[in-house]
PDB file of N, CA and C in Angstrom:
ATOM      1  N   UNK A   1      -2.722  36.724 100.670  1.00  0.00           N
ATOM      2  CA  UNK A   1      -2.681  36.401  99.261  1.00  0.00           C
ATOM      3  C   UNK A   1      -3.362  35.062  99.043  1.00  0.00           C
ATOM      4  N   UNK A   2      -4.148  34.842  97.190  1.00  0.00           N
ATOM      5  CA  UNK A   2      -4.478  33.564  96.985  1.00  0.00           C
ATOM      6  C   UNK A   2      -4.607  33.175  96.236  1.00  0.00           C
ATOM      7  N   UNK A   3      -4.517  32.024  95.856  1.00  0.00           N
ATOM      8  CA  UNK A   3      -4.179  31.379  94.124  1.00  0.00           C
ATOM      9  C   UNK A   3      -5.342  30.967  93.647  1.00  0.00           C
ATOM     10  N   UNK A   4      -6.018  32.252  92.837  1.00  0.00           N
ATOM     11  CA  UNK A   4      -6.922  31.872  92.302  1.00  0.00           C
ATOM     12  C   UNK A   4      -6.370  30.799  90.765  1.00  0.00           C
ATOM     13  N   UNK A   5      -7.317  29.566  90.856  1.00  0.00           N
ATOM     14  CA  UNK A   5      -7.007  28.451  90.116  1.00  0.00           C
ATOM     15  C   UNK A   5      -8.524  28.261  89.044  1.00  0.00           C
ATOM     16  N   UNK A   6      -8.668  28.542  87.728  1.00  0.00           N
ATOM     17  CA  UNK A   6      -9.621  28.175  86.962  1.00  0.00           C
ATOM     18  C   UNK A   6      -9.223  26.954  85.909  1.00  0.00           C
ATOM     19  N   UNK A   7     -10.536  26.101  85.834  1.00  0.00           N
ATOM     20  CA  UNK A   7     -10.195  25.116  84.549  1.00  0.00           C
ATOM     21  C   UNK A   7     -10.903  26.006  83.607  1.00  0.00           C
ATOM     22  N   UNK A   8     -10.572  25.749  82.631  1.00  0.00           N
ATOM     23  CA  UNK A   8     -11.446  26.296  81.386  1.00  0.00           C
ATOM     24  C   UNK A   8     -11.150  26.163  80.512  1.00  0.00           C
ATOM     25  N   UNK A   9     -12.055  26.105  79.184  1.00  0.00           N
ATOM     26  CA  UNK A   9     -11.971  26.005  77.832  1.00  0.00           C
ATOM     27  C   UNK A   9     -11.103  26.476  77.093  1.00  0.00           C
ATOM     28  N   UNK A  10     -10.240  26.126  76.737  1.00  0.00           N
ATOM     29  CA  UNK A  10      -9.100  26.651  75.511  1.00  0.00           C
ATOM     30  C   UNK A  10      -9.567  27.981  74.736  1.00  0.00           C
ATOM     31  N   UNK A  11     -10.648  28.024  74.827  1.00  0.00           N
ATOM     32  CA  UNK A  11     -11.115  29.283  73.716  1.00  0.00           C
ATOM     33  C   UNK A  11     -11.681  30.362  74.594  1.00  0.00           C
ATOM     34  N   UNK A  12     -11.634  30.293  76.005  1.00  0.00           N
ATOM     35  CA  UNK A  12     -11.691  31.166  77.310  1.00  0.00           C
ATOM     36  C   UNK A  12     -11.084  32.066  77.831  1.00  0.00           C
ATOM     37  N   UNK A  13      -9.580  31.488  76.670  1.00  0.00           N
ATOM     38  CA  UNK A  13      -8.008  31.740  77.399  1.00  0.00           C
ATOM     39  C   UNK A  13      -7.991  33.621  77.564  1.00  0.00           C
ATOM     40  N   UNK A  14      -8.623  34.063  76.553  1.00  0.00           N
ATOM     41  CA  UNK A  14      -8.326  35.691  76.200  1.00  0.00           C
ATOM     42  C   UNK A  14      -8.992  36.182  77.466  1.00  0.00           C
ATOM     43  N   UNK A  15     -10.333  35.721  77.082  1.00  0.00           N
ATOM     44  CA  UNK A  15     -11.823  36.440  78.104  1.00  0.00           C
ATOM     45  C   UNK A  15     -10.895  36.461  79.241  1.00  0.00           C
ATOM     46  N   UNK A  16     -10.016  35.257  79.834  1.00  0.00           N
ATOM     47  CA  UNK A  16      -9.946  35.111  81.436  1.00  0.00           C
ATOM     48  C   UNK A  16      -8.660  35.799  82.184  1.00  0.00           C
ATOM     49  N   UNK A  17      -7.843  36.366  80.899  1.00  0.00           N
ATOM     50  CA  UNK A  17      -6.621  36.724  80.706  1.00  0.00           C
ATOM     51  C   UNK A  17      -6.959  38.292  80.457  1.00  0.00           C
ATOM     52  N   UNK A  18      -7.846  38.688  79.903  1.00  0.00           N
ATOM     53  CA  UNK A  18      -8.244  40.201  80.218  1.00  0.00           C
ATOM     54  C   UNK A  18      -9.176  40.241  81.623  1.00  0.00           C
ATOM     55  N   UNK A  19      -9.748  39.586  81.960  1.00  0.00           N
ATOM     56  CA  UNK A  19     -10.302  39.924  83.199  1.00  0.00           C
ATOM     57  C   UNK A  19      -9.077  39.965  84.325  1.00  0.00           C
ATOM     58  N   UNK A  20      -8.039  38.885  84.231  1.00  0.00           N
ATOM     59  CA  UNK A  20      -6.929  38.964  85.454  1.00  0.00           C
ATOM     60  C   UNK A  20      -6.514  40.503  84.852  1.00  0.00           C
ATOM     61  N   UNK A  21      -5.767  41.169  83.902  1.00  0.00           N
ATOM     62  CA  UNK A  21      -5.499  41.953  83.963  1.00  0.00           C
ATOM     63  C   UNK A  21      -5.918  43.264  83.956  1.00  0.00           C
ATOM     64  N   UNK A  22      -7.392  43.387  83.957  1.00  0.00           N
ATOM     65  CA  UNK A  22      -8.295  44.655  84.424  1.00  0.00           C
ATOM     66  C   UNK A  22      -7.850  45.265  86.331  1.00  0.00           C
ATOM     67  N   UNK A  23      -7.458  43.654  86.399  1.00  0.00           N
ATOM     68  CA  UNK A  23      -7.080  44.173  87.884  1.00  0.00           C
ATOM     69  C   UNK A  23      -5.390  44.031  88.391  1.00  0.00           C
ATOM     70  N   UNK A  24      -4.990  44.359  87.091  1.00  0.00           N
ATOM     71  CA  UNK A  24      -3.627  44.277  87.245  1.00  0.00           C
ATOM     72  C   UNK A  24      -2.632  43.143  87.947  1.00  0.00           C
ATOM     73  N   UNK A  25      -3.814  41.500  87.204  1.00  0.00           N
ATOM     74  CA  UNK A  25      -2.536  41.105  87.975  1.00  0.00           C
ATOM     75  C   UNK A  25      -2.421  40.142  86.619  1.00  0.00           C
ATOM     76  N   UNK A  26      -0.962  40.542  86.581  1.00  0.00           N
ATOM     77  CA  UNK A  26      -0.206  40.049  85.227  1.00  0.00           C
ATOM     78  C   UNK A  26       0.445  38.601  84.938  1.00  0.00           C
ATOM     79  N   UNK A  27       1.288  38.465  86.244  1.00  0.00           N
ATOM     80  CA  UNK A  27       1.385  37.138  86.272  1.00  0.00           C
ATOM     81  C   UNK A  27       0.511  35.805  86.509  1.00  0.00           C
ATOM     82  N   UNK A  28       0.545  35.053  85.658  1.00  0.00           N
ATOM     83  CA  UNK A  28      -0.321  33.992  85.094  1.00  0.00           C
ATOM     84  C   UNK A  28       0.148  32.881  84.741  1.00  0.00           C
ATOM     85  N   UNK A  29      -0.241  31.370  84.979  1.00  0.00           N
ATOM     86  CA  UNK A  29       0.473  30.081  84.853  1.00  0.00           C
ATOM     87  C   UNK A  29      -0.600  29.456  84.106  1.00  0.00           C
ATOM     88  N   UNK A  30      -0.501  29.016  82.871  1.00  0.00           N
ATOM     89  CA  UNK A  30      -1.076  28.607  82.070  1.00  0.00           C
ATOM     90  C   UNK A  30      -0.911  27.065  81.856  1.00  0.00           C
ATOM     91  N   UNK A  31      -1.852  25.843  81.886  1.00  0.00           N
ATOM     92  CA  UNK A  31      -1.083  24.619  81.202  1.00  0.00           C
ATOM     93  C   UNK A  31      -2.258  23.804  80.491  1.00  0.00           C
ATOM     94  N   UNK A  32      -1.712  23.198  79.614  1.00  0.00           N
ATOM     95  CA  UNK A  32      -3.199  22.313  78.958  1.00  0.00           C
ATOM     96  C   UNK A  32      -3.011  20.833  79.872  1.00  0.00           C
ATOM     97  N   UNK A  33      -4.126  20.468  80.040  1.00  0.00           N
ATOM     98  CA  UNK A  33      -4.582  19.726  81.279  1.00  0.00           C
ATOM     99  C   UNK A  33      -5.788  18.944  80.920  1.00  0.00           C
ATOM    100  N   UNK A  34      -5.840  17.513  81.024  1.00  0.00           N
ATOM    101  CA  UNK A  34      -7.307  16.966  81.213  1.00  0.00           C
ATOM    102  C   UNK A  34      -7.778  17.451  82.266  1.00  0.00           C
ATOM    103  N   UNK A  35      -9.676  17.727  82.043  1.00  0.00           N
ATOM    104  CA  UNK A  35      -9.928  18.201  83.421  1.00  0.00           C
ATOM    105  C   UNK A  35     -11.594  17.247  83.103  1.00  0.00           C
ATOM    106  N   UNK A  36     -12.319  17.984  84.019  1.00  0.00           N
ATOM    107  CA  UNK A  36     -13.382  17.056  84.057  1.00  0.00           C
ATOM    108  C   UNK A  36     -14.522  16.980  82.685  1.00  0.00           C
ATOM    109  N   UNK A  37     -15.255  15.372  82.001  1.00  0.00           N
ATOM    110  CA  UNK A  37     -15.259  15.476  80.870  1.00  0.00           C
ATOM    111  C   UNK A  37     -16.858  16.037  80.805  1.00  0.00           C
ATOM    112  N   UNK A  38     -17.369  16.280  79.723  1.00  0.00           N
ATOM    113  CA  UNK A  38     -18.924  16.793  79.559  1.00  0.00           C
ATOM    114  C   UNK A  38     -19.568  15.592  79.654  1.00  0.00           C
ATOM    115  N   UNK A  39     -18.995  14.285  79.959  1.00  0.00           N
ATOM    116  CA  UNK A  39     -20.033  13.050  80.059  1.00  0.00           C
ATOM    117  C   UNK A  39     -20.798  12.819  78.434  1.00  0.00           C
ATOM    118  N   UNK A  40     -20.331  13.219  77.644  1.00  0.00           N
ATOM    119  CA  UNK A  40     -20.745  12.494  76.255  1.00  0.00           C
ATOM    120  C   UNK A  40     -20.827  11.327  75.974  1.00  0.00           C
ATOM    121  N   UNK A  41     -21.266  10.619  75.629  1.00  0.00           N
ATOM    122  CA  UNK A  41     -21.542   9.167  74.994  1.00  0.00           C
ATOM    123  C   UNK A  41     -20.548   9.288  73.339  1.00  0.00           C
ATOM    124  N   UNK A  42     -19.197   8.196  73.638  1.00  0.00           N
ATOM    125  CA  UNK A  42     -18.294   8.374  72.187  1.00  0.00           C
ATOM    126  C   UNK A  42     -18.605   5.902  72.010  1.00  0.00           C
ATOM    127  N   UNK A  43     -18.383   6.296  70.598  1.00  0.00           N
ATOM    128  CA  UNK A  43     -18.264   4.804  70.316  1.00  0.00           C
ATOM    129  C   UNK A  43     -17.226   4.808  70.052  1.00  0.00           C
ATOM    130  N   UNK A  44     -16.273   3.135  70.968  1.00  0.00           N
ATOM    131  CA  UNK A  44     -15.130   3.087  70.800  1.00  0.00           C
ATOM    132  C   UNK A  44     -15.042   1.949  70.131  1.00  0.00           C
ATOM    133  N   UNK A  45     -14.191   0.796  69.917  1.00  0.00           N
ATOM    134  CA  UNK A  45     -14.650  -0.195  69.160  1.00  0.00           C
ATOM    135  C   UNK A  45     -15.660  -1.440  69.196  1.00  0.00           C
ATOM    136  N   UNK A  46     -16.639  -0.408  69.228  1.00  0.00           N
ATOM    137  CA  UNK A  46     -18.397  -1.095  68.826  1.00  0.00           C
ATOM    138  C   UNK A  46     -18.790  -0.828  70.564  1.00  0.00           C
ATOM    139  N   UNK A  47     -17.819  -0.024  71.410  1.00  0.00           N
ATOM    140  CA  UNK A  47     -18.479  -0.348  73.097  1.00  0.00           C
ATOM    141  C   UNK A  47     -18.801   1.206  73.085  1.00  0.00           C
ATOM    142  N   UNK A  48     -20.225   1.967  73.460  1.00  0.00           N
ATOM    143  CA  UNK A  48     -20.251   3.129  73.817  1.00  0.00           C
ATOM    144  C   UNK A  48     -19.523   3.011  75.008  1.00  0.00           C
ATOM    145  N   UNK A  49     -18.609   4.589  75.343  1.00  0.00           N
ATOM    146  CA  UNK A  49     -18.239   4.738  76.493  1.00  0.00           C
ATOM    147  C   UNK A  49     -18.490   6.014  76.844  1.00  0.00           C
ATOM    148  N   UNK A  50     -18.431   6.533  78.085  1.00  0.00           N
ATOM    149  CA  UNK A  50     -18.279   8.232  78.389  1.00  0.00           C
ATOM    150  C   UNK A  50     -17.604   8.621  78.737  1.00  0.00           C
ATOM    151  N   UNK A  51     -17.484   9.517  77.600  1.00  0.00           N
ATOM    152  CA  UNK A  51     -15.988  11.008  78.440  1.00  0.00           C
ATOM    153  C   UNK A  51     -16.041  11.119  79.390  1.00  0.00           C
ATOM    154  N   UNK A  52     -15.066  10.974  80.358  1.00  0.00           N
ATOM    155  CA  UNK A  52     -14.801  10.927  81.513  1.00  0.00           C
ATOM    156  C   UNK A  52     -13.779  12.522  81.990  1.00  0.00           C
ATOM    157  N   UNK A  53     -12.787  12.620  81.011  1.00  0.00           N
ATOM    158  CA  UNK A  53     -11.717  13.413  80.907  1.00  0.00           C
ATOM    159  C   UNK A  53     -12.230  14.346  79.131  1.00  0.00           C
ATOM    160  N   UNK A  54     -11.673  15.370  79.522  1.00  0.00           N
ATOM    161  CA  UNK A  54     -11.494  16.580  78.206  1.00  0.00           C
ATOM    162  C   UNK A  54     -10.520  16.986  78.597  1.00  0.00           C
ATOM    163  N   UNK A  55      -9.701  17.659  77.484  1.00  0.00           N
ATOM    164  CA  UNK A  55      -8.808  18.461  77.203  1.00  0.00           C
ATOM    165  C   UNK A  55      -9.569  19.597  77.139  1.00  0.00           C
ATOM    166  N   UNK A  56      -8.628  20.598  78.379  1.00  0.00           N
ATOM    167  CA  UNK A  56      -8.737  22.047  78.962  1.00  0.00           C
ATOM    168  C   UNK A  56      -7.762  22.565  79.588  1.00  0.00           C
ATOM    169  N   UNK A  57      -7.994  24.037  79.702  1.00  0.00           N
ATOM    170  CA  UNK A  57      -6.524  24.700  80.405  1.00  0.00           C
ATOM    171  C   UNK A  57      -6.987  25.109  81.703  1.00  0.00           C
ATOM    172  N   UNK A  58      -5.548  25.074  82.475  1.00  0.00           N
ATOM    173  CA  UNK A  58      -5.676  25.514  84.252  1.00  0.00           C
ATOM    174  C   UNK A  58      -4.647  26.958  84.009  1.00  0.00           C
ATOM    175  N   UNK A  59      -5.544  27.717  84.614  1.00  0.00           N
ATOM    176  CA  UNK A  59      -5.063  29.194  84.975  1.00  0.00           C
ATOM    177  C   UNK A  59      -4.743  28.897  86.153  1.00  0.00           C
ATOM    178  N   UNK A  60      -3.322  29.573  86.852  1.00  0.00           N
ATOM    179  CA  UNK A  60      -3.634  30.274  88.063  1.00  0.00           C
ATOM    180  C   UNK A  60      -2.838  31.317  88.128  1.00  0.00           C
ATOM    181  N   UNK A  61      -3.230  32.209  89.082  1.00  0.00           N
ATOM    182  CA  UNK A  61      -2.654  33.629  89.861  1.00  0.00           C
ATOM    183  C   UNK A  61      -3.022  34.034  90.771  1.00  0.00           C
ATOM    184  N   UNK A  62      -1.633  34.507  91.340  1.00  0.00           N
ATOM    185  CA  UNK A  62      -1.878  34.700  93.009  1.00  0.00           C
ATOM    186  C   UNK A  62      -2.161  36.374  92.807  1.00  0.00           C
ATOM    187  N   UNK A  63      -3.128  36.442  93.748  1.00  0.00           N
ATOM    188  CA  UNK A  63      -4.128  37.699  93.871  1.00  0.00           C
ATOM    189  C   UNK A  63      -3.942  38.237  95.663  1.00  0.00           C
ATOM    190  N   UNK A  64      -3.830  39.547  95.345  1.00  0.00           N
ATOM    191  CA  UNK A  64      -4.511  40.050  96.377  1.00  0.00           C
ATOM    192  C   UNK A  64      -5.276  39.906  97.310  1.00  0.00           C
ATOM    193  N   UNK A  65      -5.576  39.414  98.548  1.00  0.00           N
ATOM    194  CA  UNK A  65      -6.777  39.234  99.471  1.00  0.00           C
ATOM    195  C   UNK A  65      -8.010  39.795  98.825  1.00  0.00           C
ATOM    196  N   UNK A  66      -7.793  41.503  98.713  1.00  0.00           N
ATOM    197  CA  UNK A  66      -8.861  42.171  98.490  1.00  0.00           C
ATOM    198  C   UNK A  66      -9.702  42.550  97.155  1.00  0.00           C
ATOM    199  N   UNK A  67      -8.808  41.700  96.517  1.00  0.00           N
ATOM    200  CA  UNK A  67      -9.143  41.683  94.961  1.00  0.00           C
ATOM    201  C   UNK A  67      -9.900  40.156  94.852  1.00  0.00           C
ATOM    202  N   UNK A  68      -9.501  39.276  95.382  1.00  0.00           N
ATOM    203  CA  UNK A  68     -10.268  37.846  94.683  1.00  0.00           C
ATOM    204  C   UNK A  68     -11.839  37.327  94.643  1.00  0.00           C
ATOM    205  N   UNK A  69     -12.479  37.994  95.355  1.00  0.00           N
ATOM    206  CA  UNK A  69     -13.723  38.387  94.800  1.00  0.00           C
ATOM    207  C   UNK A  69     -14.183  38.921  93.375  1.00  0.00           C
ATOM    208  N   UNK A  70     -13.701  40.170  93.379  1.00  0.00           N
ATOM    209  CA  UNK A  70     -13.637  40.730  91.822  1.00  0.00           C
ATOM    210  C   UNK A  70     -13.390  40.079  91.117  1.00  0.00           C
ATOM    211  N   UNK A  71     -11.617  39.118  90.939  1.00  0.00           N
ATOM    212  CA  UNK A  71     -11.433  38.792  90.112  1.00  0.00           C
ATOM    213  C   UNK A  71     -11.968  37.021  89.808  1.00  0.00           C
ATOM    214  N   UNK A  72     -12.346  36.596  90.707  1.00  0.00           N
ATOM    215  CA  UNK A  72     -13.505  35.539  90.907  1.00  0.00           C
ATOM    216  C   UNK A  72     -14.600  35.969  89.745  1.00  0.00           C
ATOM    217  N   UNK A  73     -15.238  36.805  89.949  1.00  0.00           N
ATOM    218  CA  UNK A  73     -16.727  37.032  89.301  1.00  0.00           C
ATOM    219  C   UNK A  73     -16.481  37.318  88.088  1.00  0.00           C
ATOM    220  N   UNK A  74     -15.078  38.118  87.307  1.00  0.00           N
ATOM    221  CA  UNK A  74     -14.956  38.703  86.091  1.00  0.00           C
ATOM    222  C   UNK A  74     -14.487  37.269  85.573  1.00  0.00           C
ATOM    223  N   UNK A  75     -13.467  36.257  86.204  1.00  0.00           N
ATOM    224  CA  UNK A  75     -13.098  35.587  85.339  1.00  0.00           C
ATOM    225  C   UNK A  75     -14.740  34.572  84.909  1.00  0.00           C
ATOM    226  N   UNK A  76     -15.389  34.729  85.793  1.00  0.00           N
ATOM    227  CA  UNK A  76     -16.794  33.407  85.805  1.00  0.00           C
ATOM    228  C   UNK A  76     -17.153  34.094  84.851  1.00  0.00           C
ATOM    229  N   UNK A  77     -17.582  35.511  84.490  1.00  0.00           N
ATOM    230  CA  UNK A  77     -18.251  36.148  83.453  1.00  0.00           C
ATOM    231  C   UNK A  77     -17.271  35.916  82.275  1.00  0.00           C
ATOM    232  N   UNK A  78     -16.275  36.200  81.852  1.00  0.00           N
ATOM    233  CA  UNK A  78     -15.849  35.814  80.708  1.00  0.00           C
ATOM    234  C   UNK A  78     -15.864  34.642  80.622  1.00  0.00           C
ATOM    235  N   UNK A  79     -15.983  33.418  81.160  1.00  0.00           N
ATOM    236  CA  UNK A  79     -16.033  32.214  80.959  1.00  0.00           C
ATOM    237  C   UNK A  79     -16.779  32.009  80.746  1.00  0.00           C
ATOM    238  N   UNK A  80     -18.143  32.069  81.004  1.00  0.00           N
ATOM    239  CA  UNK A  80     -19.386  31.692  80.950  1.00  0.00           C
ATOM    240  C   UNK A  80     -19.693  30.917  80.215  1.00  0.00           C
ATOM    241  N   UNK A  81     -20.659  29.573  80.126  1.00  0.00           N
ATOM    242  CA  UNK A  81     -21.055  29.182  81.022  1.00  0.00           C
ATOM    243  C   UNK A  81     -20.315  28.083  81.404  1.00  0.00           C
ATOM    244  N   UNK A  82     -18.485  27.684  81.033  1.00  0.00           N
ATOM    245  CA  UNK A  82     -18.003  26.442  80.868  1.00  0.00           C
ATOM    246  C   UNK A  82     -16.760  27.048  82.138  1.00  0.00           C
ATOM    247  N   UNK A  83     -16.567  25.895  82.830  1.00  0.00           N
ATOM    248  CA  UNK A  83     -15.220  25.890  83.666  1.00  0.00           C
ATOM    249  C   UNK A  83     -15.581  26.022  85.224  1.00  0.00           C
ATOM    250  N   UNK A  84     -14.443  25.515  86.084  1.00  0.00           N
ATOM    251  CA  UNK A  84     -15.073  25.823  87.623  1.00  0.00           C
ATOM    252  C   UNK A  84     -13.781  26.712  87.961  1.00  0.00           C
ATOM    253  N   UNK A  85     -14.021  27.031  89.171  1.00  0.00           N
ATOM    254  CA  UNK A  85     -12.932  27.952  89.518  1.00  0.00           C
ATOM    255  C   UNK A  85     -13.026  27.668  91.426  1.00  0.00           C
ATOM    256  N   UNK A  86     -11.336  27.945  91.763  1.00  0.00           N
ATOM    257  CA  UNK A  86     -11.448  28.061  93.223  1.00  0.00           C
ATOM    258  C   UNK A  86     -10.252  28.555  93.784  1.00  0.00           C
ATOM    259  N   UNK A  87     -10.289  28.632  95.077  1.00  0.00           N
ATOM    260  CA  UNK A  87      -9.040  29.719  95.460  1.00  0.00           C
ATOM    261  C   UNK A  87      -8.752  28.819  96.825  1.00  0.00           C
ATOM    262  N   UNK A  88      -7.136  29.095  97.012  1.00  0.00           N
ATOM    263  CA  UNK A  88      -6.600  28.471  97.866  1.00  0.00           C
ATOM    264  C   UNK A  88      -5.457  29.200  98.310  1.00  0.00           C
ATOM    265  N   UNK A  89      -5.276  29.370  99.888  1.00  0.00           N
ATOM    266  CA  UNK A  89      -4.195  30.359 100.467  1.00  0.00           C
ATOM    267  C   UNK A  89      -3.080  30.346  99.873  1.00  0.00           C
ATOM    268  N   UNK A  90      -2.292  31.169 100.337  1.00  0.00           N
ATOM    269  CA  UNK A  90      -0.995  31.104  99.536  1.00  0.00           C
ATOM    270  C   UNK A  90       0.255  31.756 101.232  1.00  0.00           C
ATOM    271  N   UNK A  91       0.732  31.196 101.656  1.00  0.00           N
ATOM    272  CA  UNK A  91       1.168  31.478 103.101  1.00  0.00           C
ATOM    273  C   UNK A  91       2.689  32.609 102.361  1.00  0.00           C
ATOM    274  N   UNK A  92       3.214  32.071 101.587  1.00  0.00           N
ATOM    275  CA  UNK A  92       4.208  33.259 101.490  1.00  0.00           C
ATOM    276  C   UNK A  92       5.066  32.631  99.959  1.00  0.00           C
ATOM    277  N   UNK A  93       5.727  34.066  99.349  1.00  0.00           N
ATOM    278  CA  UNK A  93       6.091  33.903  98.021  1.00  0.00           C
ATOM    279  C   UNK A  93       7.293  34.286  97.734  1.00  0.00           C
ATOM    280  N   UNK A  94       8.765  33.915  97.491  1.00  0.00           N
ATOM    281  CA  UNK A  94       9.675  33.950  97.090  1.00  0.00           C
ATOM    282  C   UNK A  94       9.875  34.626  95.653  1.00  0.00           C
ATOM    283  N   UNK A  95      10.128  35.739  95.359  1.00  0.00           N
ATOM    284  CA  UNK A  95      11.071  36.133  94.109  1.00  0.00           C
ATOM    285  C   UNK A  95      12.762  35.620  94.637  1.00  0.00           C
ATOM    286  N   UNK A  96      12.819  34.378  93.490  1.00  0.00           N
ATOM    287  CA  UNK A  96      14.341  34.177  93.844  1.00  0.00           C
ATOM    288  C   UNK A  96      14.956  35.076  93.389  1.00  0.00           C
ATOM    289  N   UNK A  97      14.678  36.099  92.309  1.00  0.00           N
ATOM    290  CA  UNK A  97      16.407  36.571  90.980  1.00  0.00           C
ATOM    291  C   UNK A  97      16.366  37.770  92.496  1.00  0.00           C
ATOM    292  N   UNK A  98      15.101  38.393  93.305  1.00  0.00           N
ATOM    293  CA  UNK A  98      15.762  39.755  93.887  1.00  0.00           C
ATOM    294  C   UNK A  98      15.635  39.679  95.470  1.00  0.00           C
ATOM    295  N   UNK A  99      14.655  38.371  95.762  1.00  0.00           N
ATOM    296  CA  UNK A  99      15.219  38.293  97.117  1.00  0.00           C
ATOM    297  C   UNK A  99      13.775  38.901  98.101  1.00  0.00           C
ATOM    298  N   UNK A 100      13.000  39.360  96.992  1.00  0.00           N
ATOM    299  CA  UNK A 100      11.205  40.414  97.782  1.00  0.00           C
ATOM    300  C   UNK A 100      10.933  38.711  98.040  1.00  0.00           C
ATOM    301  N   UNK A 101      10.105  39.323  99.155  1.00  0.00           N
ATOM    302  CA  UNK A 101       8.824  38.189  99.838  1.00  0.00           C
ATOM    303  C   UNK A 101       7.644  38.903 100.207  1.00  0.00           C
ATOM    304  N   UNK A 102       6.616  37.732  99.975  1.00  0.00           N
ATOM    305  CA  UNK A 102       5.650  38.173 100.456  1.00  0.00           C
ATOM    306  C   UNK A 102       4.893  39.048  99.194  1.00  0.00           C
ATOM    307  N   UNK A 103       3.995  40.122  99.509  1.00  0.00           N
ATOM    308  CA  UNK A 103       3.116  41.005  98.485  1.00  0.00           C
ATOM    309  C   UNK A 103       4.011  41.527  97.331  1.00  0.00           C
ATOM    310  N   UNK A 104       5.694  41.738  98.071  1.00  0.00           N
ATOM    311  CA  UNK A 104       6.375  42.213  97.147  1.00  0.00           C
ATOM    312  C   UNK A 104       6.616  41.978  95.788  1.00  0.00           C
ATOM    313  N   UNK A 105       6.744  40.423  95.963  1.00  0.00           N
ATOM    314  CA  UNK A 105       6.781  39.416  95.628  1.00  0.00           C
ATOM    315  C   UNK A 105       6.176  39.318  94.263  1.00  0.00           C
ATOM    316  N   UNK A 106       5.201  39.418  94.380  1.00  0.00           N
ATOM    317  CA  UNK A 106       3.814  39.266  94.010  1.00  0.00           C
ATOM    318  C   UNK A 106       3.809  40.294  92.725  1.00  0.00           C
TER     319      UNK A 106
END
């Protein structure tokens, strides 16, 4: 299993949320998050400075081994062309209320 993790645009949220669930995976952790900024030039009082930070949301969901490819490429396509994305193991998963581990889990 692996936690696929995307930043992305607030207005992404649907596109990236029908692509996880084309492949049936439903559970999803949503949060609004500074993430990295577009480097704009803003005037602050009389000093240009650059966005450094934007306001954006972090997806993640733990996926299938054999699915995170797929769902890699569908979420990049509904995103397009804004957000990065990356995946990181996931060694094992607790449902506390029933006690499944592992894929069960999942």
């Amino acid at each position: 299993m692996k936690t696929v993790h995307a930043m992305i645009p607030a207005h992404a949220l649907d596109a990236a949320r029908r692509a996880l669930e084309r492949h049936a995976v439903l559970g999803m952790t949503v949060a609004e998050v500074l993430g990295p900024g577009n480097g704009q030039r803003t005037v602050q009082r009389g000093q240009v400075l650059r966005d450094v930070f934007a306001p954006c949301l972090r997806l993640e969901a733990i996926v299938h081994d054999e699915l995170v490819d797929r769902v890699l490429d569908e979420i990049a396509g509904a995103v397009h062309p804004e957000g990065r994305l990356w995946v990181t193991p996931v060694d094992t998963v607790l449902r506390v209320r029933t006690g499944e581990r592992g894929e069960d889990a999942v």
